[in-house]
C-alpha atoms as a PDB file:
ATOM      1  CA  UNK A   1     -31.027 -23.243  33.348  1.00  0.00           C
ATOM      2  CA  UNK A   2     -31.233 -25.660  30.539  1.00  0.00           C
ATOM      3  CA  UNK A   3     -31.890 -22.585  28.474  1.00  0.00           C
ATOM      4  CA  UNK A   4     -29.308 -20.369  29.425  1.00  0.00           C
ATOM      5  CA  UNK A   5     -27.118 -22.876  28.848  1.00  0.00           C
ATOM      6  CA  UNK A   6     -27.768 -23.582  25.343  1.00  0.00           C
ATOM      7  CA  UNK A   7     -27.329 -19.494  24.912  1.00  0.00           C
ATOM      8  CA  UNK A   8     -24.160 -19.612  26.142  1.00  0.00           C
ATOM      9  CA  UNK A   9     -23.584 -22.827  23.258  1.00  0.00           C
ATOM     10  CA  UNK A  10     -24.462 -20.696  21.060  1.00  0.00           C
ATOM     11  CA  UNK A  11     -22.412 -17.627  21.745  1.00  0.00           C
ATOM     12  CA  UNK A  12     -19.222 -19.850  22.147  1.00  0.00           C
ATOM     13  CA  UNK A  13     -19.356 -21.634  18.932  1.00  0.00           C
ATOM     14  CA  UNK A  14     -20.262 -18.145  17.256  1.00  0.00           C
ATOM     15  CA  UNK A  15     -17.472 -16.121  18.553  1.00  0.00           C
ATOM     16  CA  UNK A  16     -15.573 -19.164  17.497  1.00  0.00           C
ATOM     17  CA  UNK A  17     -17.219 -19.303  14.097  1.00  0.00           C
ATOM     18  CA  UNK A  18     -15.952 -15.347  13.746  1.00  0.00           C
ATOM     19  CA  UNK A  19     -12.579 -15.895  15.203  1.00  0.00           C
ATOM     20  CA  UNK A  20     -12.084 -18.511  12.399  1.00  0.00           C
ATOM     21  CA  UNK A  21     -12.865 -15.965  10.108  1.00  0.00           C
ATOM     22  CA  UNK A  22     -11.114 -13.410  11.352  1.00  0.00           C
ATOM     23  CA  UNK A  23      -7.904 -15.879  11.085  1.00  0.00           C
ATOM     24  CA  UNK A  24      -8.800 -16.166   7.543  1.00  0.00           C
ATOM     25  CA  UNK A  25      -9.164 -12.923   7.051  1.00  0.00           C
ATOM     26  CA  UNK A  26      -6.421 -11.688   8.404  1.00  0.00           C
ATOM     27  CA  UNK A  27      -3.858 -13.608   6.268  1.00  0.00           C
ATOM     28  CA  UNK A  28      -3.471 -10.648   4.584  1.00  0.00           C
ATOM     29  CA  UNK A  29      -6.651 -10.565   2.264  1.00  0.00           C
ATOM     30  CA  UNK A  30      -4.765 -12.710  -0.405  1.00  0.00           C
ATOM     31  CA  UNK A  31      -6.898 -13.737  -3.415  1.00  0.00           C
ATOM     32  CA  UNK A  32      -5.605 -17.140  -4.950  1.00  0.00           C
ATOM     33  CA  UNK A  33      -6.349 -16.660  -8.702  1.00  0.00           C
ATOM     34  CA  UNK A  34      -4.205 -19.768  -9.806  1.00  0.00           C
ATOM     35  CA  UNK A  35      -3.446 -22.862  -7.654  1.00  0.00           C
ATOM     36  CA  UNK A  36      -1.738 -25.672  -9.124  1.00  0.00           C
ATOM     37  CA  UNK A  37      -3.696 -26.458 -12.210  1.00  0.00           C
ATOM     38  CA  UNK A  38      -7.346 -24.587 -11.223  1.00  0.00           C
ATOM     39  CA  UNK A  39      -8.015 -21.293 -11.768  1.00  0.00           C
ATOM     40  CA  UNK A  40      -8.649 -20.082 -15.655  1.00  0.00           C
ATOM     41  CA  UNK A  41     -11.986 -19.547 -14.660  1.00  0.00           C
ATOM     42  CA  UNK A  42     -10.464 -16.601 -13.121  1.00  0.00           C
ATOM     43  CA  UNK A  43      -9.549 -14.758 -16.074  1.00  0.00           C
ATOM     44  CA  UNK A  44     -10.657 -13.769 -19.733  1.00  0.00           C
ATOM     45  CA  UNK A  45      -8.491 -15.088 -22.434  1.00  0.00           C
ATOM     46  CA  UNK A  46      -7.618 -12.551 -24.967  1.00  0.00           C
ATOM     47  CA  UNK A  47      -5.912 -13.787 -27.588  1.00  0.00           C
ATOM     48  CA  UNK A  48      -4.865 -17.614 -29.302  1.00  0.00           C
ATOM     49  CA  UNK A  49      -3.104 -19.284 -26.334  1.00  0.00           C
ATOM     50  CA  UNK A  50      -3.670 -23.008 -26.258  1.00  0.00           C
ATOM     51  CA  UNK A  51      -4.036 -22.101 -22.088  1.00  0.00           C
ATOM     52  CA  UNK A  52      -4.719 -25.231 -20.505  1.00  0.00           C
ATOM     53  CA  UNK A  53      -4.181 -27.229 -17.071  1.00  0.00           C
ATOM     54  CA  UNK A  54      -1.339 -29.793 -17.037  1.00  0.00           C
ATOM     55  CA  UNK A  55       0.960 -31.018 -14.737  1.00  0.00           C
ATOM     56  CA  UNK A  56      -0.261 -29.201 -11.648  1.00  0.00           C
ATOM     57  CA  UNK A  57       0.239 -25.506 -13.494  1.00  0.00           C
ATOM     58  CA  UNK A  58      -1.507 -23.281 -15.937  1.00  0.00           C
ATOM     59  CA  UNK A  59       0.533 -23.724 -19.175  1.00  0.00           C
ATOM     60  CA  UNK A  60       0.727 -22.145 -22.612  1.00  0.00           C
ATOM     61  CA  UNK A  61       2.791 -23.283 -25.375  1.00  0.00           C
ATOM     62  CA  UNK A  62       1.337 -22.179 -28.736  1.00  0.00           C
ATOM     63  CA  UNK A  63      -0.258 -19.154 -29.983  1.00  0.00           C
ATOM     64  CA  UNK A  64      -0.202 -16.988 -33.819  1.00  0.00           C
ATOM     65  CA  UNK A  65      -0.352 -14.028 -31.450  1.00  0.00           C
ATOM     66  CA  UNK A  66       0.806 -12.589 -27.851  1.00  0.00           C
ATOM     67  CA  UNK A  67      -2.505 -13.657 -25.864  1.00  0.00           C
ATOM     68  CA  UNK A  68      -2.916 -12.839 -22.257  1.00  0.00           C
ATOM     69  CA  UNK A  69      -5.029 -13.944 -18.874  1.00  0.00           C
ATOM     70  CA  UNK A  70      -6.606 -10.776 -18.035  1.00  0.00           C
ATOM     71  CA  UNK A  71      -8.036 -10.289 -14.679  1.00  0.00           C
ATOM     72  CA  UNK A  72     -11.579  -9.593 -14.280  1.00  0.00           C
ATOM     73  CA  UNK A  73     -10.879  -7.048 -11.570  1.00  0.00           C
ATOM     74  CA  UNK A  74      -9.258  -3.567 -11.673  1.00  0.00           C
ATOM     75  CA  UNK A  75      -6.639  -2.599  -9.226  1.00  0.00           C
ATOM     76  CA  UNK A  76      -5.063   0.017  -7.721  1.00  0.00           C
ATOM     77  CA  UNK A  77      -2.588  -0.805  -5.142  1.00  0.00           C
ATOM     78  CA  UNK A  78      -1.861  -4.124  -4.285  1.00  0.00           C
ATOM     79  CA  UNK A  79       0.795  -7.306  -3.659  1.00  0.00           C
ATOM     80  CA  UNK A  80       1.065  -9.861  -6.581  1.00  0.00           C
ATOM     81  CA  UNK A  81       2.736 -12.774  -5.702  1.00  0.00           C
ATOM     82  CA  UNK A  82       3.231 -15.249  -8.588  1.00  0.00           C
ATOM     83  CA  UNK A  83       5.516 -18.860  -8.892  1.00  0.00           C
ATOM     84  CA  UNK A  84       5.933 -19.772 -12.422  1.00  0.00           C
ATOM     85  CA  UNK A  85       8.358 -22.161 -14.827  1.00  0.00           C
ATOM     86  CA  UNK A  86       9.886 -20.772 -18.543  1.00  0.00           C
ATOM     87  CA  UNK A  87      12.311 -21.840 -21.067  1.00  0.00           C
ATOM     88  CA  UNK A  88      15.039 -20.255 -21.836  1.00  0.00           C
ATOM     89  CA  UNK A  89      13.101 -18.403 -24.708  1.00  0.00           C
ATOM     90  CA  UNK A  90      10.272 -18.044 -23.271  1.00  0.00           C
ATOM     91  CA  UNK A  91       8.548 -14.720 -23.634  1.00  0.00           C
ATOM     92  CA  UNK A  92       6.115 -14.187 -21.252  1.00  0.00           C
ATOM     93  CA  UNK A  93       5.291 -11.279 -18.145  1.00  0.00           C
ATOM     94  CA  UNK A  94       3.160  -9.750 -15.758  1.00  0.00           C
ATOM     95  CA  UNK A  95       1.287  -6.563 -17.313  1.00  0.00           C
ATOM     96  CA  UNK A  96      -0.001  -4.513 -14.615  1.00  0.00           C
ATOM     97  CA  UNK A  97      -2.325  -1.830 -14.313  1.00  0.00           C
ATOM     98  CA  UNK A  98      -3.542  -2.375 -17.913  1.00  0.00           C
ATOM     99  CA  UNK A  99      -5.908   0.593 -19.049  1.00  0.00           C
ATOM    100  CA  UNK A 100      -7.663  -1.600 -21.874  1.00  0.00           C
ATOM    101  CA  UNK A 101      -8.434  -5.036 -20.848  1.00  0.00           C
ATOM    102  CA  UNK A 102      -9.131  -5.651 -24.992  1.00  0.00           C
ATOM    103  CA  UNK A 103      -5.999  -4.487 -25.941  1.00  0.00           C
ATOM    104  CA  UNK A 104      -2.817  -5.165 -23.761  1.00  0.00           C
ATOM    105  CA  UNK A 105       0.530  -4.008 -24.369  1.00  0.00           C
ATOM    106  CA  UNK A 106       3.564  -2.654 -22.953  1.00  0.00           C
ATOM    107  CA  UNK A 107       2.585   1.230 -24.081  1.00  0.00           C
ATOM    108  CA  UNK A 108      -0.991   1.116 -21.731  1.00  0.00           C
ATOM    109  CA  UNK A 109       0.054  -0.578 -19.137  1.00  0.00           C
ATOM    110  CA  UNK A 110       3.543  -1.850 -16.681  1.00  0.00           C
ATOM    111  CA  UNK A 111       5.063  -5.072 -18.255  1.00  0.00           C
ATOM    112  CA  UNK A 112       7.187  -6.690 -15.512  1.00  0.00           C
ATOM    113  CA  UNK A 113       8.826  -9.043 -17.826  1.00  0.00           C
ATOM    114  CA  UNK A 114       9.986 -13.058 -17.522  1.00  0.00           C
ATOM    115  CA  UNK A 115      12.011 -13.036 -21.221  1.00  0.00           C
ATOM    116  CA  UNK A 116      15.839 -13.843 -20.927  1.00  0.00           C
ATOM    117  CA  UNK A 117      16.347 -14.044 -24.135  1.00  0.00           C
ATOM    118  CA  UNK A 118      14.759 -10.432 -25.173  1.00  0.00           C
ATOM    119  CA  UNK A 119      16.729  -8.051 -27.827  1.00  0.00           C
ATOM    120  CA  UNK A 120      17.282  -5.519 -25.290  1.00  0.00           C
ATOM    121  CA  UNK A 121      18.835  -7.144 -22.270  1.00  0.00           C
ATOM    122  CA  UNK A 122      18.026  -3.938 -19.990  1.00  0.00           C
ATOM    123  CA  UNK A 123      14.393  -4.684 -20.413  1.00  0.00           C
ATOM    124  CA  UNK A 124      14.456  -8.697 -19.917  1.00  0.00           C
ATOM    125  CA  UNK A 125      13.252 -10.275 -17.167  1.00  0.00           C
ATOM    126  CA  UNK A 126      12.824  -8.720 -13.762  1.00  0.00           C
ATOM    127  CA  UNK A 127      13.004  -5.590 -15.657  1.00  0.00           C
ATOM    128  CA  UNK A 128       9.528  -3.155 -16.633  1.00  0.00           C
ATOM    129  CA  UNK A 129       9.694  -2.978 -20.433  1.00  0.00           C
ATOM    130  CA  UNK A 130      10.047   0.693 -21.233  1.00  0.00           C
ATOM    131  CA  UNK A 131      10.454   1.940 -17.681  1.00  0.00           C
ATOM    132  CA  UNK A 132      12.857   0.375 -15.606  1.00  0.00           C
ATOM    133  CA  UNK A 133      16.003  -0.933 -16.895  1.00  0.00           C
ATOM    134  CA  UNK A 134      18.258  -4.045 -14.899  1.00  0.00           C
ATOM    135  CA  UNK A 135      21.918  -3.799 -15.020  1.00  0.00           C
ATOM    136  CA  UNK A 136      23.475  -5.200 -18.191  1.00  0.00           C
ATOM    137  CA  UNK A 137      25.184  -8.026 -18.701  1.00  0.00           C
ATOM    138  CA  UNK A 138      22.069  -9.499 -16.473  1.00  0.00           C
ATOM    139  CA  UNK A 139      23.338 -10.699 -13.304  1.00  0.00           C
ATOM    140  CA  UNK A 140      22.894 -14.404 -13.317  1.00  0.00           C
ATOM    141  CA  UNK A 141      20.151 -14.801 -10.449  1.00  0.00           C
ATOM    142  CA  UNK A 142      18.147 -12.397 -13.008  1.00  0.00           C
ATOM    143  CA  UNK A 143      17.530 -15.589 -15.382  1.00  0.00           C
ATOM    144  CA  UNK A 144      14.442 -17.214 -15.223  1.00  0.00           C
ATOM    145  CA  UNK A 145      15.156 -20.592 -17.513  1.00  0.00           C
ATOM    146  CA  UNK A 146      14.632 -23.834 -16.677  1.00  0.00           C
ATOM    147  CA  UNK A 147      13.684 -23.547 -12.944  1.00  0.00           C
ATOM    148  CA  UNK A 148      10.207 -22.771 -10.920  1.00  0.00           C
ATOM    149  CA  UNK A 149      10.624 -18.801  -9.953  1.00  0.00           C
ATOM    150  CA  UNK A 150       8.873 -16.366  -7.315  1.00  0.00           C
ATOM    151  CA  UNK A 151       7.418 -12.876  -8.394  1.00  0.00           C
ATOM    152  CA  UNK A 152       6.846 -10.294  -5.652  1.00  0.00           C
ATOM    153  CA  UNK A 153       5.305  -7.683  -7.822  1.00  0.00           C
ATOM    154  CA  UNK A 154       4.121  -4.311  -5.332  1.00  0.00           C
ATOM    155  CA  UNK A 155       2.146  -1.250  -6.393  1.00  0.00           C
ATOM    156  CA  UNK A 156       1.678   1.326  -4.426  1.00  0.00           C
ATOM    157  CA  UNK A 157       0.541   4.744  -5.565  1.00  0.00           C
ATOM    158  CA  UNK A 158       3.405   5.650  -8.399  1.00  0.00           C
ATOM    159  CA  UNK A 159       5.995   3.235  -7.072  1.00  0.00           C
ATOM    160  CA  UNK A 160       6.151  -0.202  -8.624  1.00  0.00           C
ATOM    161  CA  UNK A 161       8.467  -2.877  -6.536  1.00  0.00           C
ATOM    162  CA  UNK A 162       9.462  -6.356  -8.495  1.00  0.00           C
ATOM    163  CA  UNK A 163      11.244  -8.791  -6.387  1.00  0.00           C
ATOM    164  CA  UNK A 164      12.361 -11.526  -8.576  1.00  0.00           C
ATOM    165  CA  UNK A 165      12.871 -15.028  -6.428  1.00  0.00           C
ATOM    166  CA  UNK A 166      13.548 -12.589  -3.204  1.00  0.00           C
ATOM    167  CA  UNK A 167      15.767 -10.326  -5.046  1.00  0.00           C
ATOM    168  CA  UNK A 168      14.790  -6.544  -5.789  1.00  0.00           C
ATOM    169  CA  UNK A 169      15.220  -6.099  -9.758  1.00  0.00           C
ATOM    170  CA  UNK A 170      13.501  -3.052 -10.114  1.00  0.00           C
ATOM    171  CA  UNK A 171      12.334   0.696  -8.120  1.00  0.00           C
ATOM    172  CA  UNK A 172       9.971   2.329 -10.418  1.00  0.00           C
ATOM    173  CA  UNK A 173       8.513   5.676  -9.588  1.00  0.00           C
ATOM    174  CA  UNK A 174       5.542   6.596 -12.188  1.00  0.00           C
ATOM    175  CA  UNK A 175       2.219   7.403 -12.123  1.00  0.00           C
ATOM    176  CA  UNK A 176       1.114   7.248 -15.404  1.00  0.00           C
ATOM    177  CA  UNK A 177      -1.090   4.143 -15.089  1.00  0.00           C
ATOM    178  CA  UNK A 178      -2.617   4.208 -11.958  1.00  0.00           C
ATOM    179  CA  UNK A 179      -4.941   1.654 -11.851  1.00  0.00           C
ATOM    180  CA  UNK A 180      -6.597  -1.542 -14.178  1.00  0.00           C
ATOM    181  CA  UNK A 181      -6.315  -5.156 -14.044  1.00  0.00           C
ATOM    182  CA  UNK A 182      -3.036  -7.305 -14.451  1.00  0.00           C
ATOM    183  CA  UNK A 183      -2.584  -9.985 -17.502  1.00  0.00           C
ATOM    184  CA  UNK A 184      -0.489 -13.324 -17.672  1.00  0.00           C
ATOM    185  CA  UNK A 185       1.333 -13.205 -21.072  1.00  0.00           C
ATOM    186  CA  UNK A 186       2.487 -16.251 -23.507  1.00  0.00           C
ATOM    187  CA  UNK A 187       4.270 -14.219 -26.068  1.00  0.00           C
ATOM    188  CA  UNK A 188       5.861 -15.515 -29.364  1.00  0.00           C
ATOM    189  CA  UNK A 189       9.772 -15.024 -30.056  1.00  0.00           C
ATOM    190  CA  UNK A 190      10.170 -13.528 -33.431  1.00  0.00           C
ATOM    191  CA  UNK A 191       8.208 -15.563 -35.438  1.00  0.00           C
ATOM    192  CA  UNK A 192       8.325 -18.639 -33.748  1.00  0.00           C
ATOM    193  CA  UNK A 193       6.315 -19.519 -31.010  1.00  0.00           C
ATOM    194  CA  UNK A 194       8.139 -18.639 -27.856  1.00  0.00           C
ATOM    195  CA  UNK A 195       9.075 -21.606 -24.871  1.00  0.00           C
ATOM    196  CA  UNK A 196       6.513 -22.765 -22.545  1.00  0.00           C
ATOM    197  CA  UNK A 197       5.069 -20.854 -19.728  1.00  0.00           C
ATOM    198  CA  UNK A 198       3.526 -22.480 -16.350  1.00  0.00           C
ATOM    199  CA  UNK A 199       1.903 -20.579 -13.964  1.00  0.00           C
ATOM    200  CA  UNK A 200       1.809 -22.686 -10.875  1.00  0.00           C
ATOM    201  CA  UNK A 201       0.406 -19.934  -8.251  1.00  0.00           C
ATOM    202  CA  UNK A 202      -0.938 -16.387  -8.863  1.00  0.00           C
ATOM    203  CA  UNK A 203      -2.338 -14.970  -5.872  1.00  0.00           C
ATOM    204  CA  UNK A 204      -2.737 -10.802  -5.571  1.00  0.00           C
ATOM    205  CA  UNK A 205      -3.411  -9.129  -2.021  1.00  0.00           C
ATOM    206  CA  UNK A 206      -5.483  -5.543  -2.562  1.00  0.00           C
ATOM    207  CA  UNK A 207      -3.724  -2.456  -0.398  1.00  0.00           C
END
């Protein structure tokens, strides 16, 4: 008896063991890549960016090029889901799908863009540089200066959603990059160094 009932221990603290799991589990399958001021372990750093941890977020301030946090995964379809802080000339973005993980840029890969300040107010941010225009003048919930912001960013097959602090910016239907990993930008404006960028969360959920 004493043995049967240390079986049936057992089986009730495993099937409790699993449903913890499952719980886990099923919150969606979401990766946390960046939370609070942990996480550039997470990436490779291409480019000059003085990336470091500070005040409870990944920041960048400084850099003689555009450098990026490239993710050490490829993806095809998935949810990216990203709260970050910029100046109002910051230059900065989410490049998804890159096809080079060496060499990013708006021309191999989909650059949903955080720069309010940018040349071409159709691409700035909310907007996916080459490939999906906002309206122009930029609404004013489409600025991202000054204030911590939400990126819903969702790829699946050739259609590219960005919801920008719980607003749709963008519908993009294009399949010419179907697939690579993503990359956290600090850019430069012009040929100064471009405002601050904090990452507080990045998390990405594979579909």
């Amino acid at each position: 008896m004493k043995r049967l009932s240390g079986i049936v221990a057992v089986l009730v603290v495993t099937a409790l063991t699993f449903a913890g799991c499952a719980g886990t589990s099923s919150d969606s399958g979401w990766v946390t890549l960046i939370d609070g001021g942990k996480g550039l372990e997470n990436f490779d750093r291409l480019g000059g960016a003085n990336w470091r941890s500070e005040g409870g977020a990944i920041v960048a301030d400084r850099s003689p090029d555009n450098s990026y946090l490239v993710t050490r995964q490829s993806y095809r379809d998935f949810v990216i889901r990203a709260e970050f802080w910029a100046e109002p000339l910051t230059n900065s973005g989410i490049f998804i799908r890159a096809q080079d993980p060496k060499k990013i840029g708006a021309d191999n890969s989909y650059e949903v863009n955080i720069y309010d300040a940018r040349p071409g107010q159709e691409f700035a941010t909310g907007g996916i540089v080459n490939f999906a225009k906002i309206p122009v003048p930029n609404p004013p919930g489409y600025k991202a200066a000054n204030k911590w912001n939400t990126f819903e960013i969702t790829a699946r097959g050739s259609v590219v959603t960005v919801v920008f602090n719980g607003q749709t910016t963008v519908v993009m239907n294009d399949g010419k990059f179907p697939q690579g990993p993503f990359a956290l930008q600090f850019g430069n404006h012009g040929k100064a160094p471009g405002g601050v960028i904090k990452w507080r969360k990045v998390q990405v959920r594979p579909l």
